[in-house]
Each structure stands twice: as C-alpha cells, then as structure tokens.
PDB file of N, CA and C in Angstrom:
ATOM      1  N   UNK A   1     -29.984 -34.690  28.732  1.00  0.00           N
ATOM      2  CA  UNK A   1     -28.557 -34.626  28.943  1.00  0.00           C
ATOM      3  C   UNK A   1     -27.981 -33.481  28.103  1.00  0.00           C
ATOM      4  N   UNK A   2     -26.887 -32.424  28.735  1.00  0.00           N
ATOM      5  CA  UNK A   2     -26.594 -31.538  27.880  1.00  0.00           C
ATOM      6  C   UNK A   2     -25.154 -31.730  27.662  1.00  0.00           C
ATOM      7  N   UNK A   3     -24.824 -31.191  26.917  1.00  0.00           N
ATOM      8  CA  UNK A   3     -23.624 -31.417  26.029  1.00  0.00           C
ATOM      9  C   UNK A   3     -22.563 -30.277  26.570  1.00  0.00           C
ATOM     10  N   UNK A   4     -21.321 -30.451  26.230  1.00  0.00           N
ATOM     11  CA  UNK A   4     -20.174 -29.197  27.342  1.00  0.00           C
ATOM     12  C   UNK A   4     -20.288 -28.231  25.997  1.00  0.00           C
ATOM     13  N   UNK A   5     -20.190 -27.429  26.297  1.00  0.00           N
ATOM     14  CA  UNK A   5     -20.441 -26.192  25.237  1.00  0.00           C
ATOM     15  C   UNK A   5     -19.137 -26.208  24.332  1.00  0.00           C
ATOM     16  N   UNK A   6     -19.088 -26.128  22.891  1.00  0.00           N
ATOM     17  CA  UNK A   6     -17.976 -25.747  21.857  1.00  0.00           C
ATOM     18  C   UNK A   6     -17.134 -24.994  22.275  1.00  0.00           C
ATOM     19  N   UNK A   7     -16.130 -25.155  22.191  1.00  0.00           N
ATOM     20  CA  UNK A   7     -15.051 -24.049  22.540  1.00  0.00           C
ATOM     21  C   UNK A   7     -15.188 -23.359  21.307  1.00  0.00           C
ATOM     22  N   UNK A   8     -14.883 -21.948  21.537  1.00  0.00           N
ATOM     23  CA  UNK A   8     -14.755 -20.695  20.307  1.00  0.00           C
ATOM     24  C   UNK A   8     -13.546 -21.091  19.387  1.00  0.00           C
ATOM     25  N   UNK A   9     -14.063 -21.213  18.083  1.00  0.00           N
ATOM     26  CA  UNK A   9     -13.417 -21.371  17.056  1.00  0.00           C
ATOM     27  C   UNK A   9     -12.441 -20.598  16.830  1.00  0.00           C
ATOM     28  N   UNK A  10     -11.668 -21.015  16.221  1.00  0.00           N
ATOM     29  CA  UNK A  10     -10.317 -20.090  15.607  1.00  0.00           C
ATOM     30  C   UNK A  10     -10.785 -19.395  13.918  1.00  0.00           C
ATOM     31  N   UNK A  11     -10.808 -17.863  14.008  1.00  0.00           N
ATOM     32  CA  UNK A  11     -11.076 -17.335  12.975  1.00  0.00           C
ATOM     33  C   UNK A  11     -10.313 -17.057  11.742  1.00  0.00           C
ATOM     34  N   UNK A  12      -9.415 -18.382  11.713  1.00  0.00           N
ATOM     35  CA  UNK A  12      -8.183 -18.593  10.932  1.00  0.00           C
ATOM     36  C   UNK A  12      -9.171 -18.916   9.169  1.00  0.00           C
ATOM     37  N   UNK A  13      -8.712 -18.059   8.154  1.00  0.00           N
ATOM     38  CA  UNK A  13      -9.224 -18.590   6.881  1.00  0.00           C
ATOM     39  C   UNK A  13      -7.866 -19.209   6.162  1.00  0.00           C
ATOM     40  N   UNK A  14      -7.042 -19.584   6.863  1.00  0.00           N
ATOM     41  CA  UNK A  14      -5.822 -19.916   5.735  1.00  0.00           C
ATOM     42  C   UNK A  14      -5.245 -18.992   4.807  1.00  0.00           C
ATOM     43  N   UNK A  15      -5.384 -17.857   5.239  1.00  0.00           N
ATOM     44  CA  UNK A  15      -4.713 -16.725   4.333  1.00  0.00           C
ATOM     45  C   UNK A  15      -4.120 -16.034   5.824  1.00  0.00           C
ATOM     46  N   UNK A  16      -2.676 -16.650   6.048  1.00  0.00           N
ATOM     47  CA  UNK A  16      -1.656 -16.037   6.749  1.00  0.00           C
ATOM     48  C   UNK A  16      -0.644 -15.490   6.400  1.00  0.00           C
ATOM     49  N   UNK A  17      -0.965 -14.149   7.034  1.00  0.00           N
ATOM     50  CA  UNK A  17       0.607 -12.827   5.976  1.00  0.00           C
ATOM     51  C   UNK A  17       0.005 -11.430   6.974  1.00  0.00           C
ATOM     52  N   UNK A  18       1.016 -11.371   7.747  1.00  0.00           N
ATOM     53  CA  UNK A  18       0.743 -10.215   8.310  1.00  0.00           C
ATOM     54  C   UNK A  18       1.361  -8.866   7.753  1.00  0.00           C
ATOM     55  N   UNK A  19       0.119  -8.130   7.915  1.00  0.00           N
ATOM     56  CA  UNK A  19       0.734  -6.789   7.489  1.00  0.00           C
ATOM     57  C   UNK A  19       1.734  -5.851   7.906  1.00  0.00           C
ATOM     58  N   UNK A  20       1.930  -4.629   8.136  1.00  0.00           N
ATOM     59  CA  UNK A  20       3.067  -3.534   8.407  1.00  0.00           C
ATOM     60  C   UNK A  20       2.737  -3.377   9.886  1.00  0.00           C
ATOM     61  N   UNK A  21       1.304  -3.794  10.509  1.00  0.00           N
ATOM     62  CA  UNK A  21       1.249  -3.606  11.708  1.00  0.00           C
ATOM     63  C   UNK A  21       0.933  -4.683  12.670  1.00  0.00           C
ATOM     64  N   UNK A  22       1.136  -5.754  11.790  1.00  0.00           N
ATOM     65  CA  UNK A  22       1.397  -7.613  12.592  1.00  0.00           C
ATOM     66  C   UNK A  22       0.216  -7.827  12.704  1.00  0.00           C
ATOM     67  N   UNK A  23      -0.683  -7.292  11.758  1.00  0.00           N
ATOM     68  CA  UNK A  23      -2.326  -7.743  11.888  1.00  0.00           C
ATOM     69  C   UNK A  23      -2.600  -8.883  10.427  1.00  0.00           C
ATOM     70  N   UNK A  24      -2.916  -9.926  10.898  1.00  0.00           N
ATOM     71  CA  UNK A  24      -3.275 -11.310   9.592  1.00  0.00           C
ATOM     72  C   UNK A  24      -4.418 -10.453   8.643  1.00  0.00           C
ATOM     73  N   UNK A  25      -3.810 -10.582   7.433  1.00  0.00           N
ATOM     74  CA  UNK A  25      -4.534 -10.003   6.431  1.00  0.00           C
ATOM     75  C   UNK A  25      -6.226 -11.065   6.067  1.00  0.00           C
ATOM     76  N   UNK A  26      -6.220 -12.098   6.975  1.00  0.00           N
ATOM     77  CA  UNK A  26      -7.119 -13.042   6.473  1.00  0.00           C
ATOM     78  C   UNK A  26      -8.203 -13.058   7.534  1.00  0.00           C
ATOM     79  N   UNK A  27      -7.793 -13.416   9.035  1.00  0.00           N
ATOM     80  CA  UNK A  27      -8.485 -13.338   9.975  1.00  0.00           C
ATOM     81  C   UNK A  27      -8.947 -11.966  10.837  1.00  0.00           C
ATOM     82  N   UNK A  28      -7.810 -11.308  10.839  1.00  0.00           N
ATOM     83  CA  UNK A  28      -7.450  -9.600  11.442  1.00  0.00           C
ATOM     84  C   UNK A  28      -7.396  -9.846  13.119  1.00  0.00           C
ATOM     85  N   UNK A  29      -6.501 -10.936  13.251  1.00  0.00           N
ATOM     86  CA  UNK A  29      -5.946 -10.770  14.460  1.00  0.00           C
ATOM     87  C   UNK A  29      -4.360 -10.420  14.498  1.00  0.00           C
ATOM     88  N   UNK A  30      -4.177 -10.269  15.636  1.00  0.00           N
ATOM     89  CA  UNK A  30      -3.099  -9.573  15.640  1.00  0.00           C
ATOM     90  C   UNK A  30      -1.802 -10.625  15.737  1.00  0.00           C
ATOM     91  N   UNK A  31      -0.078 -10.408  15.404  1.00  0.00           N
ATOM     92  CA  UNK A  31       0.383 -11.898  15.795  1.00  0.00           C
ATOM     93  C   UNK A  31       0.213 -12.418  17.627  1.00  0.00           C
ATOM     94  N   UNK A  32       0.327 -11.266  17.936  1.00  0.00           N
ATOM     95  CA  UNK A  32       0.025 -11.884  19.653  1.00  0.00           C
ATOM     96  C   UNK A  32      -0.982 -12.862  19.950  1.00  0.00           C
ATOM     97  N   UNK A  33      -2.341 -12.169  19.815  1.00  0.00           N
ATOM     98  CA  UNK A  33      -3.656 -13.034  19.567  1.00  0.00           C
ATOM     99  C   UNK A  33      -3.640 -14.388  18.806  1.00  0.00           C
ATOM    100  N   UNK A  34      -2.839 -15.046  17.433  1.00  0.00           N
ATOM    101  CA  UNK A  34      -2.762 -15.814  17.021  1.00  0.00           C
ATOM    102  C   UNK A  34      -1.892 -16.445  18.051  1.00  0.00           C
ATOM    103  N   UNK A  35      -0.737 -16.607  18.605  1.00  0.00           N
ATOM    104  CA  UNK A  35      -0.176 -16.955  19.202  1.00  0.00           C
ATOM    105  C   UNK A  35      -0.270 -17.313  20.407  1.00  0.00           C
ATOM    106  N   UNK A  36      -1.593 -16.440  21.485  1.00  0.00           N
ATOM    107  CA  UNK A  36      -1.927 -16.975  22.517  1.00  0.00           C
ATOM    108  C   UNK A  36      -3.351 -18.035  22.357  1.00  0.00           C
ATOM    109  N   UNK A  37      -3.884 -17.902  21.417  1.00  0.00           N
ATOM    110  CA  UNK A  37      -5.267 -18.305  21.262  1.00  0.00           C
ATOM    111  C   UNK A  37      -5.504 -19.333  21.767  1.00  0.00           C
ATOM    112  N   UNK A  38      -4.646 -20.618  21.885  1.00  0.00           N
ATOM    113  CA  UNK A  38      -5.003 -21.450  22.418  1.00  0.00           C
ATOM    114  C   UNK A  38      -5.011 -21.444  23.469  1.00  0.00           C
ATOM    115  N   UNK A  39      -4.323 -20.699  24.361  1.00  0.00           N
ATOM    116  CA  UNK A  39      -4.281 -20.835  25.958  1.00  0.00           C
ATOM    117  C   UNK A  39      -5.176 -19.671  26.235  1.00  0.00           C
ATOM    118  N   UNK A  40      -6.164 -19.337  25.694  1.00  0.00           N
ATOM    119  CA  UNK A  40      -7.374 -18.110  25.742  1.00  0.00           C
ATOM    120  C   UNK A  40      -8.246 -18.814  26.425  1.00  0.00           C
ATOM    121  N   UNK A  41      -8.993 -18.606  26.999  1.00  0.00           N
ATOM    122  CA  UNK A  41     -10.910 -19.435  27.341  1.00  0.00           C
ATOM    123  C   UNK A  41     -11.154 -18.739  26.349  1.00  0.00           C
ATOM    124  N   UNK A  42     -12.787 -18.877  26.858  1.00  0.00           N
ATOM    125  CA  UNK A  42     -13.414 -18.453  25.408  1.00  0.00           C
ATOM    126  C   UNK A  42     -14.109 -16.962  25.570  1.00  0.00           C
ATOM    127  N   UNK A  43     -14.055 -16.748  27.129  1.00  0.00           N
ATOM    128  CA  UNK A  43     -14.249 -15.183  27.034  1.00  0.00           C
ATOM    129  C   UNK A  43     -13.420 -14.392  26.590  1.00  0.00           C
ATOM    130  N   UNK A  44     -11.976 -14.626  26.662  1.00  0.00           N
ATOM    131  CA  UNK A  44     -11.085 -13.651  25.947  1.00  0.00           C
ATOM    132  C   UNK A  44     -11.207 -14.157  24.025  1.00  0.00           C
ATOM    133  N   UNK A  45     -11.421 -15.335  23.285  1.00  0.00           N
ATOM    134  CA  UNK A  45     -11.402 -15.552  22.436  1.00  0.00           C
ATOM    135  C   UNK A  45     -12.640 -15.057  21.900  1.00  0.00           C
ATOM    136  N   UNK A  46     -13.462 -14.588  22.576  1.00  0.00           N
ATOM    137  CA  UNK A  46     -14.686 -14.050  22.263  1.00  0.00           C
ATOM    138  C   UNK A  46     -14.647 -12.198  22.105  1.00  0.00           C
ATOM    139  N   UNK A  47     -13.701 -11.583  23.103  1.00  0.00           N
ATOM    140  CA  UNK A  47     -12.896 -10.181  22.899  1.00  0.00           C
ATOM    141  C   UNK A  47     -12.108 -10.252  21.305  1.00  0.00           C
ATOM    142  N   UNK A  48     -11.081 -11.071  21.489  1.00  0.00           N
ATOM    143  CA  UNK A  48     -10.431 -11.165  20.194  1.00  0.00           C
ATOM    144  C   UNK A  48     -11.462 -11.400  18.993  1.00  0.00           C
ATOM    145  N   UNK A  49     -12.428 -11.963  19.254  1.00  0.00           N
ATOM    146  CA  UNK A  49     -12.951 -12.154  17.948  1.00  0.00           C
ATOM    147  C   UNK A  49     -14.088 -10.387  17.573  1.00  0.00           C
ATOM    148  N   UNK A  50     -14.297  -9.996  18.308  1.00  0.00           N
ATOM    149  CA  UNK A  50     -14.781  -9.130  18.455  1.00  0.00           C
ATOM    150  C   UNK A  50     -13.799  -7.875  17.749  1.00  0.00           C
ATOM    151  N   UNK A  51     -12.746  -7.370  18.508  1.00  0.00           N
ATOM    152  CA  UNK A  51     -11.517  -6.545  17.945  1.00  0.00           C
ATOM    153  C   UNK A  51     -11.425  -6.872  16.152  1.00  0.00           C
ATOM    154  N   UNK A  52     -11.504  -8.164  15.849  1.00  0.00           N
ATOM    155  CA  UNK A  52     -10.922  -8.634  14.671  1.00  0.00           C
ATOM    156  C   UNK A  52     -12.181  -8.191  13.804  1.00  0.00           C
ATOM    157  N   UNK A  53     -13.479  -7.752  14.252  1.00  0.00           N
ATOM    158  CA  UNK A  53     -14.844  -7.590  13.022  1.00  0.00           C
ATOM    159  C   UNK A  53     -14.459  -6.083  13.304  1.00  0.00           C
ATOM    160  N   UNK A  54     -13.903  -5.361  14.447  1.00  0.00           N
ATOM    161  CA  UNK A  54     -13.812  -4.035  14.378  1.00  0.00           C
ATOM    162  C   UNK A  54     -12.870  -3.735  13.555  1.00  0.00           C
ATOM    163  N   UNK A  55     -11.389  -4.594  13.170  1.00  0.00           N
ATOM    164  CA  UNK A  55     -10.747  -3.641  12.152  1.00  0.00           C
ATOM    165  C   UNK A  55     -10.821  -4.672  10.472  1.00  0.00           C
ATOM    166  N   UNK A  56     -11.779  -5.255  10.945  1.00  0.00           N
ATOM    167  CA  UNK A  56     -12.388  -5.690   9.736  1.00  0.00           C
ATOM    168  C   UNK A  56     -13.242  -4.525   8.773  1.00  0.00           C
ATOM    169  N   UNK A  57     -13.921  -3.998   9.961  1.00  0.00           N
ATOM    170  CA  UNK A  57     -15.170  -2.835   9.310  1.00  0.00           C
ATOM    171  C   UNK A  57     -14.106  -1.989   9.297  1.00  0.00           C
ATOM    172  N   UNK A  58     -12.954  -1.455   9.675  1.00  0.00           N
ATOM    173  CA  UNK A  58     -12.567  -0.283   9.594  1.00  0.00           C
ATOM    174  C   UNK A  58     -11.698  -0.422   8.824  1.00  0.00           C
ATOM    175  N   UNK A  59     -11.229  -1.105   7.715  1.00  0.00           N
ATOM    176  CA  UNK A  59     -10.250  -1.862   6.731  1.00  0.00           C
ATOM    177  C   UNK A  59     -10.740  -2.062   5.300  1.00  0.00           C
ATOM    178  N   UNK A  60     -12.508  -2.088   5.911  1.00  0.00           N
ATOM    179  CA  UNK A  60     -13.509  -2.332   4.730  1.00  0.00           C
ATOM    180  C   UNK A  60     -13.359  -3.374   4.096  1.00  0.00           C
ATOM    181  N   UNK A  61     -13.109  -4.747   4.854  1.00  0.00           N
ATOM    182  CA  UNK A  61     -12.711  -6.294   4.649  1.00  0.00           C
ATOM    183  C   UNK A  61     -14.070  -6.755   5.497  1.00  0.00           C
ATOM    184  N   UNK A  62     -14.762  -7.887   4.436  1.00  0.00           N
ATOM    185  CA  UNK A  62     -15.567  -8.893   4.781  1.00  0.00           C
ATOM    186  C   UNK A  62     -15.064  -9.889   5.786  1.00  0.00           C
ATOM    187  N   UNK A  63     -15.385 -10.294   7.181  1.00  0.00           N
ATOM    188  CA  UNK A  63     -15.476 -11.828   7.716  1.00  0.00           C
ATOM    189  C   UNK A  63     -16.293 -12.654   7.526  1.00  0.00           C
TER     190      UNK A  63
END
C-alpha cells in the first residue's frame, strides 16, 4: 500500500523581515511567494523553492 506523497514544505525558518526588495531575510522568498504558497501545488512550490537557494547563493546566505 502506498502512501499520497508529502506536500512540499514551507521554507519558512521563523525569521520574517523583508528586505528593501520584499525578499524574507530568513527563507528568501519573495512577499508574493509567501503569500500564495498555499494555493501553490507542489510543482510551483518546488520553482519557488528553487529561486529561493538561487538568491540564497547569490546573497552568500546558508539554507
């Protein structure tokens, strides 16, 4: 018997404060992205999470 697959997590660390360009200094999504996330599937929450390690590396911030 298989199990329904996890929905994609929210890459929320509890450090919410967006910066000068509405990007969460904690997760590195944007406020839009926080705001739609729940009504995302998980292929777009899987884009967003993706975007968020790119200006992670380009910020020089650990996820």
């Amino acid at each position: 018997m298989s199990r329904a697959p996890r929905p994609v997590a929210s890459p929320c660390v509890n450090i919410c404060a967006l910066d000068d360009e509405d990007i969460c200094i904690g997760c590195q999504r944007s406020a839009g992205e926080i705001s739609r996330w729940s009504r995302m599937d998980d292929g777009e929450r899987r884009q967003v999470l993706a975007r968020c390690h790119e200006r992670a590396r380009a910020r020089g911030v650990l996820l």
